[in-house]
Protein backbone atom coordinates (compact mmCIF):
# COMPACT_ATOMS: atom_id res chain seq x y z
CA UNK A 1 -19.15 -7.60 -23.60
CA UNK A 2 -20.90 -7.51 -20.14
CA UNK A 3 -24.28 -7.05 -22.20
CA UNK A 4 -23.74 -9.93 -24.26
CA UNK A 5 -23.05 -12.23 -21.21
CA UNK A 6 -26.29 -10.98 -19.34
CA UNK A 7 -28.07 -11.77 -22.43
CA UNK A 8 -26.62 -14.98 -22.88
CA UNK A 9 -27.38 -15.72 -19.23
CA UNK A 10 -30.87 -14.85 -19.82
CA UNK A 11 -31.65 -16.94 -22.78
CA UNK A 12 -29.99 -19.88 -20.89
CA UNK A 13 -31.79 -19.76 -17.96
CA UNK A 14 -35.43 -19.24 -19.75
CA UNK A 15 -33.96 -22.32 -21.25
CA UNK A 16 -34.02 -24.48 -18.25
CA UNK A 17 -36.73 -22.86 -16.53
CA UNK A 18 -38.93 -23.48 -19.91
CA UNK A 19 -37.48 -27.31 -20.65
CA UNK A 20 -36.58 -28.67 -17.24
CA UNK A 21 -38.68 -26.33 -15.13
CA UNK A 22 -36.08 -25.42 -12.29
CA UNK A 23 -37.51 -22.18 -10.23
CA UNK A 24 -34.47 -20.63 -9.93
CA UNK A 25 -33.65 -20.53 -13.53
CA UNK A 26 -37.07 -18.75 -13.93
CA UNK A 27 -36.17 -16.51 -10.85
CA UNK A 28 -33.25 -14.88 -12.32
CA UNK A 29 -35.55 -13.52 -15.30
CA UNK A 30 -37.43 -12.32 -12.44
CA UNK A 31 -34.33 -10.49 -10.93
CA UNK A 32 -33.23 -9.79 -14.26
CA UNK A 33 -36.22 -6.81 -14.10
CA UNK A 34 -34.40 -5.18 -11.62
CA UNK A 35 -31.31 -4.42 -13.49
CA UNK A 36 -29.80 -1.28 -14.22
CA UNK A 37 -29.28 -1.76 -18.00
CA UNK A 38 -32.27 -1.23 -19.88
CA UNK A 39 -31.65 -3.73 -22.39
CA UNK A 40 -31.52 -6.41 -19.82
CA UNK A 41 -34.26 -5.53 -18.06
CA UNK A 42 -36.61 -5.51 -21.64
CA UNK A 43 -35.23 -8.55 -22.86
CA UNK A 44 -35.93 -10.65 -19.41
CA UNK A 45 -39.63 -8.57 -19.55
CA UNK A 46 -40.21 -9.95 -23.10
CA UNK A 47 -38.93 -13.49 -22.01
CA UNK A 48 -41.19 -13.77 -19.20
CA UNK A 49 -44.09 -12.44 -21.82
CA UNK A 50 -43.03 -15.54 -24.46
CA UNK A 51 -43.44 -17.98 -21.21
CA UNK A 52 -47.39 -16.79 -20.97
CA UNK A 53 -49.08 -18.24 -18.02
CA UNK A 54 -45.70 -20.65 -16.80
CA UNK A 55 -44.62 -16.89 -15.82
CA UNK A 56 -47.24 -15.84 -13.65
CA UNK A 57 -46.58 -17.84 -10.58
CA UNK A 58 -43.22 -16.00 -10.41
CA UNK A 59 -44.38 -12.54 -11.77
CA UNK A 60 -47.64 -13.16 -8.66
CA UNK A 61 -44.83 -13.76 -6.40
CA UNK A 62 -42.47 -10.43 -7.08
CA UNK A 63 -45.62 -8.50 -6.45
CA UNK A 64 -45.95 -10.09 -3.10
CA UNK A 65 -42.36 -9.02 -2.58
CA UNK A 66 -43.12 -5.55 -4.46
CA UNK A 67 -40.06 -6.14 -6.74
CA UNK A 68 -39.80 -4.13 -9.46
CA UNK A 69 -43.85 -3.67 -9.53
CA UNK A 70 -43.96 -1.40 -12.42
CA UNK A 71 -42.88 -3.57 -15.05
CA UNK A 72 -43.95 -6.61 -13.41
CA UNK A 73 -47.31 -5.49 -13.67
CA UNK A 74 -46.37 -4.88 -17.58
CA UNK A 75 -45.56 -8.33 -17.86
CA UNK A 76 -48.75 -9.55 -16.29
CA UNK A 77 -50.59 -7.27 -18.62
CA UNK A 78 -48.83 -8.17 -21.60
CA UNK A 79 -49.25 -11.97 -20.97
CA UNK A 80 -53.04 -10.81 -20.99
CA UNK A 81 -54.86 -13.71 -18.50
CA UNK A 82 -57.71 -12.77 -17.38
CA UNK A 83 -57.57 -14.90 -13.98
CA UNK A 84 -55.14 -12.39 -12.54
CA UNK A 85 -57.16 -9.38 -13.36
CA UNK A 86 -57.96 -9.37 -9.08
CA UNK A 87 -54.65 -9.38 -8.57
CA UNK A 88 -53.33 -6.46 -10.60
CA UNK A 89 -56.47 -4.67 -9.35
CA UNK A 90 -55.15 -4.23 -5.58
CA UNK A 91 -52.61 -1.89 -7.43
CA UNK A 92 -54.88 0.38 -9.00
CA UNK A 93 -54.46 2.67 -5.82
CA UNK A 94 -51.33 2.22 -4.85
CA UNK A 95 -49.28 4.94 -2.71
CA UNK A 96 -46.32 4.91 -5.89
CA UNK A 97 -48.18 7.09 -8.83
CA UNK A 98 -45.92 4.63 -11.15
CA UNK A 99 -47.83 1.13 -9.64
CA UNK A 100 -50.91 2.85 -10.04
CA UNK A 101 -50.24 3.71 -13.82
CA UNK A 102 -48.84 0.25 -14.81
CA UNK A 103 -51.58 -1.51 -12.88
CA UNK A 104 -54.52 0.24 -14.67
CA UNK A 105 -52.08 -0.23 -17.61
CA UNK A 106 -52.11 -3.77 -17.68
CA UNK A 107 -55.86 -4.08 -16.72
CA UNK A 108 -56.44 -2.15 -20.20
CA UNK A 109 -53.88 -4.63 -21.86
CA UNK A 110 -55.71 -7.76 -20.44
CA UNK A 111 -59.42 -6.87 -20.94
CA UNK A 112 -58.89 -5.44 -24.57
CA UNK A 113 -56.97 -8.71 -25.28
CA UNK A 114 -60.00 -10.57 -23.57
CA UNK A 115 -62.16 -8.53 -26.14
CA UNK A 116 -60.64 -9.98 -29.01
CA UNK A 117 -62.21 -12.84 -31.06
């Protein structure tokens, strides 16, 4: 039952985030990759992914912070801009082996998508 409420807590604040733009509705996806439970934490990652480019202020800002930088740097990847391939880039050498391999990761991700016709 607690799964079902995070889930529906999700979907309703990528709702408002996506039609009336609040922050803080896009925020808790942000938290949401944090979470202990997997399933949260893949179903905020593939919400952020569906919001494309609105996402990357937020995702750009949880780097700053270092939250979660592993699969935030997924989610940059996997939205596949190009314009934030400098910014994933400072993480290639990172100190954390796991930054490091979800940085080059997502550099992979973005410049095969960039590849593509």
């Amino acid at each position: 039952m607690r799964l079902l409420f995070g889930v529906i807590r999700l979907f309703i604040c990528w709702f408002l985030w996506l039609i009336f733009g609040f922050p803080s509705a896009g925020r808790v996806l942000i938290d949401a990759l944090s979470s202990p439970d997997k399933n949260i934490r893949s179903i905020a990652a593939m919400l952020l992914v569906k919001s494309g480019k609105r996402a990357e202020p937020l995702l750009l800002e949880a780097t700053t912070r270092r939250e979660s930088l592993p699969l935030v740097l997924t989610v940059l990847g996997s939205i596949g801009d190009p314009a934030v391939i400098p910014h994933v880039q400072q993480f290639t050498e990172d100190e954390n082996p796991s930054v490091t391999h979800a940085a080059r990761e997502a550099l992979k991700v973005i410049q095969f998508g960039a590849k593509r016709p």
